[in-house]
Protein backbone atom coordinates (compact mmCIF):
# COMPACT_ATOMS: atom_id res chain seq x y z
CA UNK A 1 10.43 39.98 -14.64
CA UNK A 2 12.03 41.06 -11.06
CA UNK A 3 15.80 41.35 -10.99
CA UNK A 4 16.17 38.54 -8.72
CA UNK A 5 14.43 35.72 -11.13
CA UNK A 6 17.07 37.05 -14.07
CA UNK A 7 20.01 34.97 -12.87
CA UNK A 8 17.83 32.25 -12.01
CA UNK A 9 15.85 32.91 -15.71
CA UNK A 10 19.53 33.26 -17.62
CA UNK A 11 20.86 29.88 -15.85
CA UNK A 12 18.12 27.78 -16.93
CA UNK A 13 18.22 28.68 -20.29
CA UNK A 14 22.14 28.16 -20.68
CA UNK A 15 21.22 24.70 -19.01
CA UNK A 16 18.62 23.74 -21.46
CA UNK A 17 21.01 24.96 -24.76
CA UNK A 18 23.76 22.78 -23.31
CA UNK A 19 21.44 19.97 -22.95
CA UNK A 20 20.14 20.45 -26.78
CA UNK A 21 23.85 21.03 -27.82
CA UNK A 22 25.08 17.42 -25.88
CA UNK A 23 22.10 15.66 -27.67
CA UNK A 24 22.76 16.83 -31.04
CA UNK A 25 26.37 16.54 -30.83
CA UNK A 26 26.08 12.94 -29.55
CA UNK A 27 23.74 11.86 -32.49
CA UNK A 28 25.15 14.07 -34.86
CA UNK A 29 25.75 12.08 -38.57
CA UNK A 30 29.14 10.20 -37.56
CA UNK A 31 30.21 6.18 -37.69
CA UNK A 32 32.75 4.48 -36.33
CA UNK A 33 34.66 1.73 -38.40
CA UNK A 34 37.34 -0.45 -37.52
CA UNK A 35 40.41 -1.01 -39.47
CA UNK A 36 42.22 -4.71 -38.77
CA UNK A 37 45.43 -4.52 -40.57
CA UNK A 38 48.12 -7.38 -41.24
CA UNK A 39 51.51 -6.57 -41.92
CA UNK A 40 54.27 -9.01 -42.48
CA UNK A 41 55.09 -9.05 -39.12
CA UNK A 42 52.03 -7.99 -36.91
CA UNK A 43 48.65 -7.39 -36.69
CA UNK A 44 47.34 -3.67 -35.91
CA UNK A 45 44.25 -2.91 -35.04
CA UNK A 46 42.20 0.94 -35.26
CA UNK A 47 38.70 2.25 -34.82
CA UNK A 48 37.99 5.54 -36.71
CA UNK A 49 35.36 7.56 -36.17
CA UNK A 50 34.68 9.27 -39.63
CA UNK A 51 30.97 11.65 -41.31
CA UNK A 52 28.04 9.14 -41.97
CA UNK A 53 29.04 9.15 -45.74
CA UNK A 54 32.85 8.50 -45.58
CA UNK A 55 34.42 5.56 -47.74
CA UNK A 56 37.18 3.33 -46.59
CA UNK A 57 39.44 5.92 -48.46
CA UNK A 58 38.39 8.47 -46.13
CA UNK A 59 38.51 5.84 -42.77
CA UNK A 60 42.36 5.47 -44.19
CA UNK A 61 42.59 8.95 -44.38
CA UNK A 62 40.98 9.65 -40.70
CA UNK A 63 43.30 6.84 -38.82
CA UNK A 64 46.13 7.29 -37.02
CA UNK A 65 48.39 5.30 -38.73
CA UNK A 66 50.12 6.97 -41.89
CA UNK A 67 49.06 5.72 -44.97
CA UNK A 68 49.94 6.35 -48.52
CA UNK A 69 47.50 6.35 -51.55
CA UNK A 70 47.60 7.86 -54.88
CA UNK A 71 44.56 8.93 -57.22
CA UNK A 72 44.34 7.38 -60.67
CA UNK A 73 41.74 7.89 -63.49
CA UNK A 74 40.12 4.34 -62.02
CA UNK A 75 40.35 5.97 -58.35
CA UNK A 76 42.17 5.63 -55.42
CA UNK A 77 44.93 3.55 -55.19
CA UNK A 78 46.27 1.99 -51.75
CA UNK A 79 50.19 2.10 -51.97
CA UNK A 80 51.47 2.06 -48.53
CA UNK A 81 49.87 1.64 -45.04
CA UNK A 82 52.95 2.80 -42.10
CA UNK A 83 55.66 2.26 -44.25
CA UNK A 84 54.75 -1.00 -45.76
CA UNK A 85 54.13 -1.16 -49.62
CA UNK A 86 55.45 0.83 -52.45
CA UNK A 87 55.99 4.53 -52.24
CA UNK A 88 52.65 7.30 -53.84
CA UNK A 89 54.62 8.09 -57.01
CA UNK A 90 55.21 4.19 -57.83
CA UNK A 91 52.16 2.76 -56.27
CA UNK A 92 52.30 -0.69 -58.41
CA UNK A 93 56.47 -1.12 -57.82
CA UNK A 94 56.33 -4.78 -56.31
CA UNK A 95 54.90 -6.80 -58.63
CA UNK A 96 54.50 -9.65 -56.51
CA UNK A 97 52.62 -7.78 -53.74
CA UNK A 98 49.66 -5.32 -52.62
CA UNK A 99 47.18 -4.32 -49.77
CA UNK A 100 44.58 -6.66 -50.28
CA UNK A 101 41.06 -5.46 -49.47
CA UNK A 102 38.41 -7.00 -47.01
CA UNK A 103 35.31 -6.40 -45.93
CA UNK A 104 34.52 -8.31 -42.45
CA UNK A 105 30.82 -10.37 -43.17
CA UNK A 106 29.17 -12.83 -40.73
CA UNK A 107 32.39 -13.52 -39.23
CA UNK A 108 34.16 -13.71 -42.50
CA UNK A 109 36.41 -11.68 -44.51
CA UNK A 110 35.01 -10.91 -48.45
CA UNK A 111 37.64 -9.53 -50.76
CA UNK A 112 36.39 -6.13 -51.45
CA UNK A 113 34.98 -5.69 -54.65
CA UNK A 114 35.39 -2.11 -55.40
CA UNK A 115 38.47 0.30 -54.30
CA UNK A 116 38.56 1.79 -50.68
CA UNK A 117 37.05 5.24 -52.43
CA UNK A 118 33.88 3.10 -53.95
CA UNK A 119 32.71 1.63 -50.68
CA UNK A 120 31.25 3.37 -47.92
CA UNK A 121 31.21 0.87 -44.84
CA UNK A 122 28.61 0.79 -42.02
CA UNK A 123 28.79 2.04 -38.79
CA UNK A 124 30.70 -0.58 -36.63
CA UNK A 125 32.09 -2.32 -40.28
CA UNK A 126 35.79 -3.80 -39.89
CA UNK A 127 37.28 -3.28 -42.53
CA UNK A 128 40.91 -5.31 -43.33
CA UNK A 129 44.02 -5.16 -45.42
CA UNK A 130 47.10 -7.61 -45.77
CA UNK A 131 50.20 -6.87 -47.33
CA UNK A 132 49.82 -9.73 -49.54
CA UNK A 133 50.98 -12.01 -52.22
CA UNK A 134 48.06 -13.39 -54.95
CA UNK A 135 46.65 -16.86 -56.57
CA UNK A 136 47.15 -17.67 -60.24
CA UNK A 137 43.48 -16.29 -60.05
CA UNK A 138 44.32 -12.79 -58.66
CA UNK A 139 43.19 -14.19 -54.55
CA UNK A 140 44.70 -12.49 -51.97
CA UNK A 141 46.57 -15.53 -50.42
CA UNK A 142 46.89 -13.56 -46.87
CA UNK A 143 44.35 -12.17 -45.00
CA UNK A 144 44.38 -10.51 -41.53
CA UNK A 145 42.88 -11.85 -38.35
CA UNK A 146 39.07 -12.51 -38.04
CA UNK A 147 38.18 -9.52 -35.01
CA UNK A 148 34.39 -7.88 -34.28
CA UNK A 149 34.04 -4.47 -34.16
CA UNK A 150 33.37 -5.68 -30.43
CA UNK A 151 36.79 -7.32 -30.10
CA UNK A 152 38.17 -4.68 -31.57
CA UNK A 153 36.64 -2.05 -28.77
CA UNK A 154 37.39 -3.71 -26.08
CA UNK A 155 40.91 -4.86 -26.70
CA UNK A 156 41.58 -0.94 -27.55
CA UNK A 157 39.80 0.29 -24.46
CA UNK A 158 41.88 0.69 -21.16
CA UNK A 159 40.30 0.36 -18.06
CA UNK A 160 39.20 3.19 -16.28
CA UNK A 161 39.25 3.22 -12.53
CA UNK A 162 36.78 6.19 -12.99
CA UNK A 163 34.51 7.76 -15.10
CA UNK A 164 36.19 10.80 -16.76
CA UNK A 165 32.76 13.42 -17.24
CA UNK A 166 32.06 14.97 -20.72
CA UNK A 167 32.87 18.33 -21.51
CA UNK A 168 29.74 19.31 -21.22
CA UNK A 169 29.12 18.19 -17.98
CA UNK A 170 32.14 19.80 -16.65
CA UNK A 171 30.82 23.34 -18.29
CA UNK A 172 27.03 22.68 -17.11
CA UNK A 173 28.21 22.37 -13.34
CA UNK A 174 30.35 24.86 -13.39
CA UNK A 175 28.23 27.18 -14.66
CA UNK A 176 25.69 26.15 -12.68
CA UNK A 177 27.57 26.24 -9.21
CA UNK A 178 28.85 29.89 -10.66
CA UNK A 179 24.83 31.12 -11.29
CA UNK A 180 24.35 29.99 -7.26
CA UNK A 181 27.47 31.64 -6.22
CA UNK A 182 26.18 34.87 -7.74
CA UNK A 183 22.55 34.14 -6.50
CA UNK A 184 23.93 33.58 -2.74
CA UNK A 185 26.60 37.16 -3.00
CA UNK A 186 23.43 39.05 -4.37
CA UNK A 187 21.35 37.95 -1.37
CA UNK A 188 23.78 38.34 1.54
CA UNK A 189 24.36 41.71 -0.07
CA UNK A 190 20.49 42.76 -0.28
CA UNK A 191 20.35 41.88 3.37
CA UNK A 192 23.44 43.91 4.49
């Protein structure tokens, strides 16, 4: 291989590992959930994106909301979600109250059957909580809001006058336009 092809050899290589490394990155074994929580007082809404194999106890863990939960023999109890519940060393103090569980299916909410560390949701599943009070038959009597994963998006994305490029992007043109700069010195120096 001449000298001259090297640069030209070198830069598309890096172009085609930067490629490989954008692809794999953007499929690579993640899901997105969103959380739709109801507190006394408000609703709050939360898409987090979490590993393929994460339960709602990890989602909870991944937001960005603080939330409390303590580990039992039974599993994973959910004691406070920003303040709101009972504090981790009393997890069961009110009584009259707890985060109720929901899963969000065909446009309804289904009490969750399991605890947030026995269900793994889907990606794009909403899952939802309510601080709430319960029936003489143990029913949540609140639930939150009934939002899409859709809903959910586009209420939390802000618009964007323009299109902010990827990382990648950013490194692939720079290093690109850096290879040509080199390329174009080399040249004007071979002919000098």
């Amino acid at each position: 291989m001449t000298p001259r092809r090297r640069p030209l050899v070198f830069l598309l290589a890096l172009i085609v590992v930067m490629i490989l490394a954008t692809t794999v990155s953007a499929e690579g074994g993640s899901k997105r959930v969103a959380l739709v929580i109801q507190f006394p007082d408000r609703t709050y809404t939360e898409i987090v994106t979490v590993p393929e194999g994460a339960t709602t106890a990890d989602v909870l863990e991944a937001a960005v909301i603080p939330v409390g939960m303590a580990k039992y023999s039974w599993g994973t109890g959910l004691c406070n979600i920003n303040g709101v519940g009972n504090p981790v060393d009393d997890c069961f103090a009110d009584p009259a109250h707890y985060w109720a569980y929901f899963h969000l299916n065909s446009s309804q909410w289904e009490v969750g059957q399991t605890g947030v560390d026995g269900y793994k949701p889907a990606d794009k599943a909403v899952e939802g909580f309510a601080w709430s009070g319960f029936d003489e038959q143990y029913n949540p009597t609140i639930k939150p809001p009934v939002m899409t994963f859709d809903q959910i998006e586009e209420a939390l994305t802000p618009p964007s006058p323009n299109e902010v490029p990827e990382p990648a992007t950013i490194l692939l043109l720079g290093g690109g336009l850096t290879a040509l700069a080199g390329y174009a010195r080399k040249r004007r120096a071979a002919r000098a």
